[in-house]
N, C-alpha and C. Protein backbone atom coordinates (compact mmCIF):
# COMPACT_ATOMS: atom_id res chain seq x y z
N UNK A 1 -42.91 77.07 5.43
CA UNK A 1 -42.23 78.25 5.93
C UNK A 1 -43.16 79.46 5.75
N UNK A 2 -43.32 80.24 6.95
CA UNK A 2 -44.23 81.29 6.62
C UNK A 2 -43.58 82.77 5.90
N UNK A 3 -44.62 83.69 5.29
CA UNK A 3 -43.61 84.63 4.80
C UNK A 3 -42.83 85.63 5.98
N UNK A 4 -42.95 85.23 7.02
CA UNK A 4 -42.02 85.91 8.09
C UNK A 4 -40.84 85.53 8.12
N UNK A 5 -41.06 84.19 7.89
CA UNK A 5 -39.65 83.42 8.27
C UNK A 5 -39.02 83.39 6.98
N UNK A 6 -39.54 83.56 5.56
CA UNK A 6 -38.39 83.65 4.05
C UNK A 6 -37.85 85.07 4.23
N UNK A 7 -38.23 85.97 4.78
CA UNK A 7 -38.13 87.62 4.77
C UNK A 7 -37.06 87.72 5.72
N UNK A 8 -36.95 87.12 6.53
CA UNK A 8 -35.74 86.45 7.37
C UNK A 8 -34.97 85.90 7.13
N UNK A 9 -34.90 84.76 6.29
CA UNK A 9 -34.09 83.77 5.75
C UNK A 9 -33.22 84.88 5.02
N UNK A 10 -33.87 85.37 3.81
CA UNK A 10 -33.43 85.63 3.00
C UNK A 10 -31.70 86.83 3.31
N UNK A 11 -32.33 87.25 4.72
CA UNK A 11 -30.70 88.48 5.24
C UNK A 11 -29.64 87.63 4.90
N UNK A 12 -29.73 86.55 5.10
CA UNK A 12 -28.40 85.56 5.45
C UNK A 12 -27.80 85.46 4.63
N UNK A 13 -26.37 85.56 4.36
CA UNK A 13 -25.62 85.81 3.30
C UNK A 13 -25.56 84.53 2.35
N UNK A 14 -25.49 83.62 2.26
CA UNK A 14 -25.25 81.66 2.03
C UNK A 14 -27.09 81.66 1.29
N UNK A 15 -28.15 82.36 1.41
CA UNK A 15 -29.25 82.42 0.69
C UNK A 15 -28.84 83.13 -0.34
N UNK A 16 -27.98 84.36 -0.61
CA UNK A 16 -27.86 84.64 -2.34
C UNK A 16 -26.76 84.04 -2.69
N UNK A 17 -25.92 83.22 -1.89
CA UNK A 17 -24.77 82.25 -3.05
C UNK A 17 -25.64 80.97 -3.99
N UNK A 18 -25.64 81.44 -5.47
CA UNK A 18 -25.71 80.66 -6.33
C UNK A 18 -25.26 79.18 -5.97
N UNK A 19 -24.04 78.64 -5.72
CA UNK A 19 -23.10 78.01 -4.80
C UNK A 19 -23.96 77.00 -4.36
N UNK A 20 -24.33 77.71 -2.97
CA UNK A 20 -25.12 77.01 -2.10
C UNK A 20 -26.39 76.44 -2.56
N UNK A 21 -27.02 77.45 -3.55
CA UNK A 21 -28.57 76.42 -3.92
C UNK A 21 -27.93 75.14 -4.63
N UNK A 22 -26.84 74.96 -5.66
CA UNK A 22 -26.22 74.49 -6.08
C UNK A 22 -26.00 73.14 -5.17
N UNK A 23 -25.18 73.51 -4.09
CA UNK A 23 -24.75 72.41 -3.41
C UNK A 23 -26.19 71.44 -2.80
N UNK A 24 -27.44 72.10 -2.38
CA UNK A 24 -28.30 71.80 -2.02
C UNK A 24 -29.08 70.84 -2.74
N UNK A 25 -29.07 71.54 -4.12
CA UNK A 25 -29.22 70.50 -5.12
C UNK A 25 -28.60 69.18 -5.20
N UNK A 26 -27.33 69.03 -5.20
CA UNK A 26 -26.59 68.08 -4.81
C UNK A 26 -26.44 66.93 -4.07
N UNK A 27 -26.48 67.49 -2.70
CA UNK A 27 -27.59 66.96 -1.60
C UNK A 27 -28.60 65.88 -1.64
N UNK A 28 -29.64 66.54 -2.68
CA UNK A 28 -31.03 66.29 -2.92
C UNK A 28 -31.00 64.98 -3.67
N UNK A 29 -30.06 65.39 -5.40
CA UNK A 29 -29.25 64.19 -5.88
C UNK A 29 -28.97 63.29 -5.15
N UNK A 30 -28.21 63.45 -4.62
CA UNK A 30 -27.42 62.13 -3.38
C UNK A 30 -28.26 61.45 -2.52
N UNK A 31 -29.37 61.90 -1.99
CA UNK A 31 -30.02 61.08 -1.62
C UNK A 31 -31.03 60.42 -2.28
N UNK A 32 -31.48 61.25 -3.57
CA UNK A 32 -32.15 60.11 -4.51
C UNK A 32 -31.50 58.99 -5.21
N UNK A 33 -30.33 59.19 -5.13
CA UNK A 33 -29.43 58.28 -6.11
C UNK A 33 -30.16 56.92 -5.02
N UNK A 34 -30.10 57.01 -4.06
CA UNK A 34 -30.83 55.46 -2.71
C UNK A 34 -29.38 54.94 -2.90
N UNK A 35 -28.38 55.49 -2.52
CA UNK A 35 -27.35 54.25 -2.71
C UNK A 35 -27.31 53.07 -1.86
N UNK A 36 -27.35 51.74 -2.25
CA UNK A 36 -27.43 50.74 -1.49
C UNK A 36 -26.71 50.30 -0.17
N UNK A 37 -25.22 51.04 -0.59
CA UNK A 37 -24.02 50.37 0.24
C UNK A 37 -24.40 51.27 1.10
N UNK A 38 -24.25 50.64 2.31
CA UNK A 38 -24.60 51.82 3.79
C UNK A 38 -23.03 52.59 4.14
N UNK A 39 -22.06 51.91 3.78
CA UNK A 39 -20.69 52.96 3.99
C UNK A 39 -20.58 54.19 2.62
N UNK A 40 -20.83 53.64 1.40
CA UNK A 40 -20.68 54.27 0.71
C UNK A 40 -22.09 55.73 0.40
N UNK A 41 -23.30 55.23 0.83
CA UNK A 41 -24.65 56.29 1.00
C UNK A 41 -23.95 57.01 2.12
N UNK A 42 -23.44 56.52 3.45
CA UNK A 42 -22.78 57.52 4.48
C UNK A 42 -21.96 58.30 4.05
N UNK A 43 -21.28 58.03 3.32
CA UNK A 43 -19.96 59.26 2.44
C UNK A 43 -20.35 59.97 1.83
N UNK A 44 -21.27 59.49 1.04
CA UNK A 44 -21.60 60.60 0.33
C UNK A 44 -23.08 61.64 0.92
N UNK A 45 -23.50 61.09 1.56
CA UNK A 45 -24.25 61.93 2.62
C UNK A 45 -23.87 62.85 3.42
N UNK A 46 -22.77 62.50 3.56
CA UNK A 46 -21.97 63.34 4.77
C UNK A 46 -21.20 64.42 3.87
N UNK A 47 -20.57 63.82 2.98
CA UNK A 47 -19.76 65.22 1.94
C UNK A 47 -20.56 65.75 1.34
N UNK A 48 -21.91 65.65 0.64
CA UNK A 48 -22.63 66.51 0.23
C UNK A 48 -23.29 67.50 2.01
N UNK A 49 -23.66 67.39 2.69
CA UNK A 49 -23.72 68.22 3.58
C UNK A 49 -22.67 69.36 3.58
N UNK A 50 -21.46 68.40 3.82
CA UNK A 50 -20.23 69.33 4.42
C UNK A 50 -20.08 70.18 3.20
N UNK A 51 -20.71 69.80 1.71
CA UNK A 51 -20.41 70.93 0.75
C UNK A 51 -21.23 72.01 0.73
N UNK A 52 -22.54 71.62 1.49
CA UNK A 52 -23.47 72.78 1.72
C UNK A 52 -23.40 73.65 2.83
N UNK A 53 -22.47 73.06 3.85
CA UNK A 53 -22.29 73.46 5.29
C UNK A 53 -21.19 74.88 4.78
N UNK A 54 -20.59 74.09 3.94
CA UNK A 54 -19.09 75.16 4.33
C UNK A 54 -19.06 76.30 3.04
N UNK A 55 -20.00 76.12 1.72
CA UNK A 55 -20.41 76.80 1.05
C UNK A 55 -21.59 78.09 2.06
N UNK A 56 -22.01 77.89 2.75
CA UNK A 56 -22.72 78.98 4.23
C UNK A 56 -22.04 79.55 4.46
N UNK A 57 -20.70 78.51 5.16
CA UNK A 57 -19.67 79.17 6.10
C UNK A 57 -19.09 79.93 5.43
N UNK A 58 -18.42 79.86 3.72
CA UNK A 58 -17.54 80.89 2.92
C UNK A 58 -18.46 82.18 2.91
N UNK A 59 -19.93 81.76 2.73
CA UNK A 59 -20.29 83.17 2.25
C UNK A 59 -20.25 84.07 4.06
N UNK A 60 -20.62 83.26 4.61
CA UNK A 60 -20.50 84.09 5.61
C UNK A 60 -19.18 84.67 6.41
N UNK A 61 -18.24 84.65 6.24
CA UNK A 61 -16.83 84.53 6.69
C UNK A 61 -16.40 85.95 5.55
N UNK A 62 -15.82 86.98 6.25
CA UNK A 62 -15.58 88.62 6.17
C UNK A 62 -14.26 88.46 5.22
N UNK A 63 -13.27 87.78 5.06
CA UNK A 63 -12.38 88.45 4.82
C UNK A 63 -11.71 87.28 3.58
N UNK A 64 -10.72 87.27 2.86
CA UNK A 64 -10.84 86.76 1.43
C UNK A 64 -10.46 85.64 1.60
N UNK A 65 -9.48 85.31 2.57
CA UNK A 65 -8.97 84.35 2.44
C UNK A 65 -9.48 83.39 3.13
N UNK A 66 -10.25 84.00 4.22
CA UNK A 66 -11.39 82.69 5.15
C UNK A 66 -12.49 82.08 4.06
N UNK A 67 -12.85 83.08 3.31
CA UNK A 67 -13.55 82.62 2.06
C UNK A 67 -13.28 81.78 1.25
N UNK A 68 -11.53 81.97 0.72
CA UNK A 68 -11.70 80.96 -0.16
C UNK A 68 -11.29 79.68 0.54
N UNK A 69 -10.79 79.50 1.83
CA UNK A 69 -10.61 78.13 2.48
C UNK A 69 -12.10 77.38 2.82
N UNK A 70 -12.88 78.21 3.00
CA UNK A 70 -14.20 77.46 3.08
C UNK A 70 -14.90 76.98 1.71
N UNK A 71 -14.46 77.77 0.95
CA UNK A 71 -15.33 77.65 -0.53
C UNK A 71 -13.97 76.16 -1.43
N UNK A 72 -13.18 76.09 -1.07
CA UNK A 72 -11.79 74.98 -0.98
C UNK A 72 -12.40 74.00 -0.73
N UNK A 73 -12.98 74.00 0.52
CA UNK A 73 -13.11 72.93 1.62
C UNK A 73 -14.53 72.28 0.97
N UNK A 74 -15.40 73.19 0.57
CA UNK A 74 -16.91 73.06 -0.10
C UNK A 74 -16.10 72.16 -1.67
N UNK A 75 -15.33 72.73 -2.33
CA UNK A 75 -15.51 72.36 -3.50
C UNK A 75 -15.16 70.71 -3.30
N UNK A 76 -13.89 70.65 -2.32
CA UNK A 76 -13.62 68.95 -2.35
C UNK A 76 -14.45 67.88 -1.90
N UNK A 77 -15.50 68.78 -0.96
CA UNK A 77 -16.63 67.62 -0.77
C UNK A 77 -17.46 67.55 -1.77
N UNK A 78 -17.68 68.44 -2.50
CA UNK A 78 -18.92 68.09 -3.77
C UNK A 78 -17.96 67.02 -4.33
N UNK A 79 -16.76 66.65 -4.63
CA UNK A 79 -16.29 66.05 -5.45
C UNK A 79 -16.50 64.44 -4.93
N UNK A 80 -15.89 64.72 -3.40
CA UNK A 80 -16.36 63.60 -2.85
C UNK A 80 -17.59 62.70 -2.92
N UNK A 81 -18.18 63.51 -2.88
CA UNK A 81 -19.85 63.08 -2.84
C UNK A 81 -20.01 62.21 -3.81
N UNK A 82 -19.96 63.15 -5.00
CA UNK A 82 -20.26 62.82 -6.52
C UNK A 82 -19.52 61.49 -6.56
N UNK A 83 -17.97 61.25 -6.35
CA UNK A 83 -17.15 59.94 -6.16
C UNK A 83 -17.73 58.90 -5.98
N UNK A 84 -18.04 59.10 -5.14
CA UNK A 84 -19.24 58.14 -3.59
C UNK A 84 -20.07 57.26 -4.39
N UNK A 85 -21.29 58.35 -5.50
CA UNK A 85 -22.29 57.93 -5.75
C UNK A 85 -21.89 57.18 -7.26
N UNK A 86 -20.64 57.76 -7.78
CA UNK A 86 -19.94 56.61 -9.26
C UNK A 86 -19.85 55.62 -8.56
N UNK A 87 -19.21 55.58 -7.59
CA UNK A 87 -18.85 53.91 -6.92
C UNK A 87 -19.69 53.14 -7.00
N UNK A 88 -20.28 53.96 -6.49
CA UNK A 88 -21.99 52.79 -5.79
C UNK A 88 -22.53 52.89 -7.34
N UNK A 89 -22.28 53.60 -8.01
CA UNK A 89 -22.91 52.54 -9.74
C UNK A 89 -22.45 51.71 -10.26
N UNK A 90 -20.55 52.21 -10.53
CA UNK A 90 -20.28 51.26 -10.86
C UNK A 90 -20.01 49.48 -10.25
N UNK A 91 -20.76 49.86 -8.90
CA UNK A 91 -20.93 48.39 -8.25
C UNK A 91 -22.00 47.95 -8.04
N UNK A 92 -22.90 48.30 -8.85
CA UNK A 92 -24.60 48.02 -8.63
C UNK A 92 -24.92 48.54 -7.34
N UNK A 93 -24.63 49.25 -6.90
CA UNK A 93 -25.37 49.78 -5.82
C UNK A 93 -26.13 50.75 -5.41
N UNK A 94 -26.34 51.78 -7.06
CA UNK A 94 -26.61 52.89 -7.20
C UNK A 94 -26.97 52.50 -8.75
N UNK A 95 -28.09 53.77 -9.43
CA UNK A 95 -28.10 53.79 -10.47
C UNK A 95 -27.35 54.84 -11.12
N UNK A 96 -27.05 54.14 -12.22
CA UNK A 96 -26.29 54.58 -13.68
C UNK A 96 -26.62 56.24 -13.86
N UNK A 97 -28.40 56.74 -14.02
CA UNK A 97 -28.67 57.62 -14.17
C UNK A 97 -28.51 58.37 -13.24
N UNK A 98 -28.43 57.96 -11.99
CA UNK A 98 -28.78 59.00 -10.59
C UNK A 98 -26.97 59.46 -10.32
N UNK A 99 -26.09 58.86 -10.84
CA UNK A 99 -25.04 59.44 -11.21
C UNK A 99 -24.63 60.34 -11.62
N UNK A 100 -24.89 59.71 -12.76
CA UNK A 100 -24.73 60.90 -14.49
C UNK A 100 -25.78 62.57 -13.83
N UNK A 101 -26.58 62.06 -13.03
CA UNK A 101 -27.24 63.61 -12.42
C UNK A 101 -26.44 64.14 -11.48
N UNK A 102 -25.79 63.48 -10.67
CA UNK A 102 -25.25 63.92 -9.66
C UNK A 102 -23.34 64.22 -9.97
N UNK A 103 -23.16 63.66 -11.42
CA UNK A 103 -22.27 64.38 -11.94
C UNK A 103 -22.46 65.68 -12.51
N UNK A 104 -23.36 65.32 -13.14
CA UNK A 104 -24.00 67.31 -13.91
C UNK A 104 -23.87 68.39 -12.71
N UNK A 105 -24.54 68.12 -11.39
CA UNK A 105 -24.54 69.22 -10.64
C UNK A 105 -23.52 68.85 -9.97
N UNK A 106 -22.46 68.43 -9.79
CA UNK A 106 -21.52 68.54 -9.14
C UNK A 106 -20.31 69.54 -9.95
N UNK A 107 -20.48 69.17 -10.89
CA UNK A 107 -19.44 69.96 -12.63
C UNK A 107 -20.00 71.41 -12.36
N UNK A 108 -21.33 71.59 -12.23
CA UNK A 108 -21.56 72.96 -11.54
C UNK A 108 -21.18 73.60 -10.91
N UNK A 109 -21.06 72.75 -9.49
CA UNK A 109 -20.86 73.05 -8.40
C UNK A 109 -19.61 73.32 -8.34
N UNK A 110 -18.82 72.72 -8.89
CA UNK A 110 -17.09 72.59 -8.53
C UNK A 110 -16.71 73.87 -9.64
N UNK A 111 -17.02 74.22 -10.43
CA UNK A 111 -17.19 75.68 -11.18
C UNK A 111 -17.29 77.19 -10.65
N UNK A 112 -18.40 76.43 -10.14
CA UNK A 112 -19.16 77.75 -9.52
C UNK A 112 -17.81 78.54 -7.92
N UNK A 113 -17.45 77.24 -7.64
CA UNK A 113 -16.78 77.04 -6.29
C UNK A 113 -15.05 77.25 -6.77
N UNK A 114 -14.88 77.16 -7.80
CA UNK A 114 -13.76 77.19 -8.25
C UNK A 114 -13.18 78.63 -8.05
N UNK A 115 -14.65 79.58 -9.35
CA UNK A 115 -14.23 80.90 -9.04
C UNK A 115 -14.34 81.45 -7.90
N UNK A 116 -14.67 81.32 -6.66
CA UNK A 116 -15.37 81.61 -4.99
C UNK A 116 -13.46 81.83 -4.79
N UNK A 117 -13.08 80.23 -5.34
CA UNK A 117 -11.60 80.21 -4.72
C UNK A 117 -10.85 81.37 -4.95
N UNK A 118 -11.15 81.77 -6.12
CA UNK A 118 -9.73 82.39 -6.88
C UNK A 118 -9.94 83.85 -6.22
């Protein structure tokens, strides 16, 4: 990314939510976890997105209550996600540790997203 384009980035409201680097992190987790099961890596691929998608959408959205339905909507997919990737451990399909990480930043995440709600 050149420094034109971070100097840019950075206007966007969803670049200073704590939140969102958060969820991104998450993300990142989830796809290192390699979960084996191809339905269960799809779930949780897809809800960690939608927790980063709609953690954007809250910060960007004017008025309180569009906020906290997006930052709602963000917190239940981090949870999802995180779900996803216990499964797939506790069925060998995922590791033990790449869990236990992707529980830590999810406990974050669902914190962080908690107060967004209130």
């Amino acid at each position: 990314m050149t420094d034109q384009n971070a100097s840019a980035r950075s206007l966007l409201p969803h670049h200073k939510l704590v939140a969102y680097r958060a969820a991104l992190e998450l993300l990142l987790a989830v796809r290192a976890a390699r979960i084996r099961d191809a339905k269960l890596r799809d779930e949780a691929s897809r809800a960690a997105k939608s927790a980063c998608l709609n953690c954007a959408e809250g910060a960007g959205r004017v008025t309180r209550p569009d906020k906290a339905r997006a930052f709602a909507i963000a917190r239940g997919e981090a949870v999802e996600a995180v779900a996803a990737v216990e499964i797939a451990a506790l069925a060998c399909d995922a590791d033990e540790a790449a869990a236990e990480r992707c529980l830590a930043i999810a406990n974050r995440l669902v914190a962080l997203l908690t107060g967004l709600v209130r």
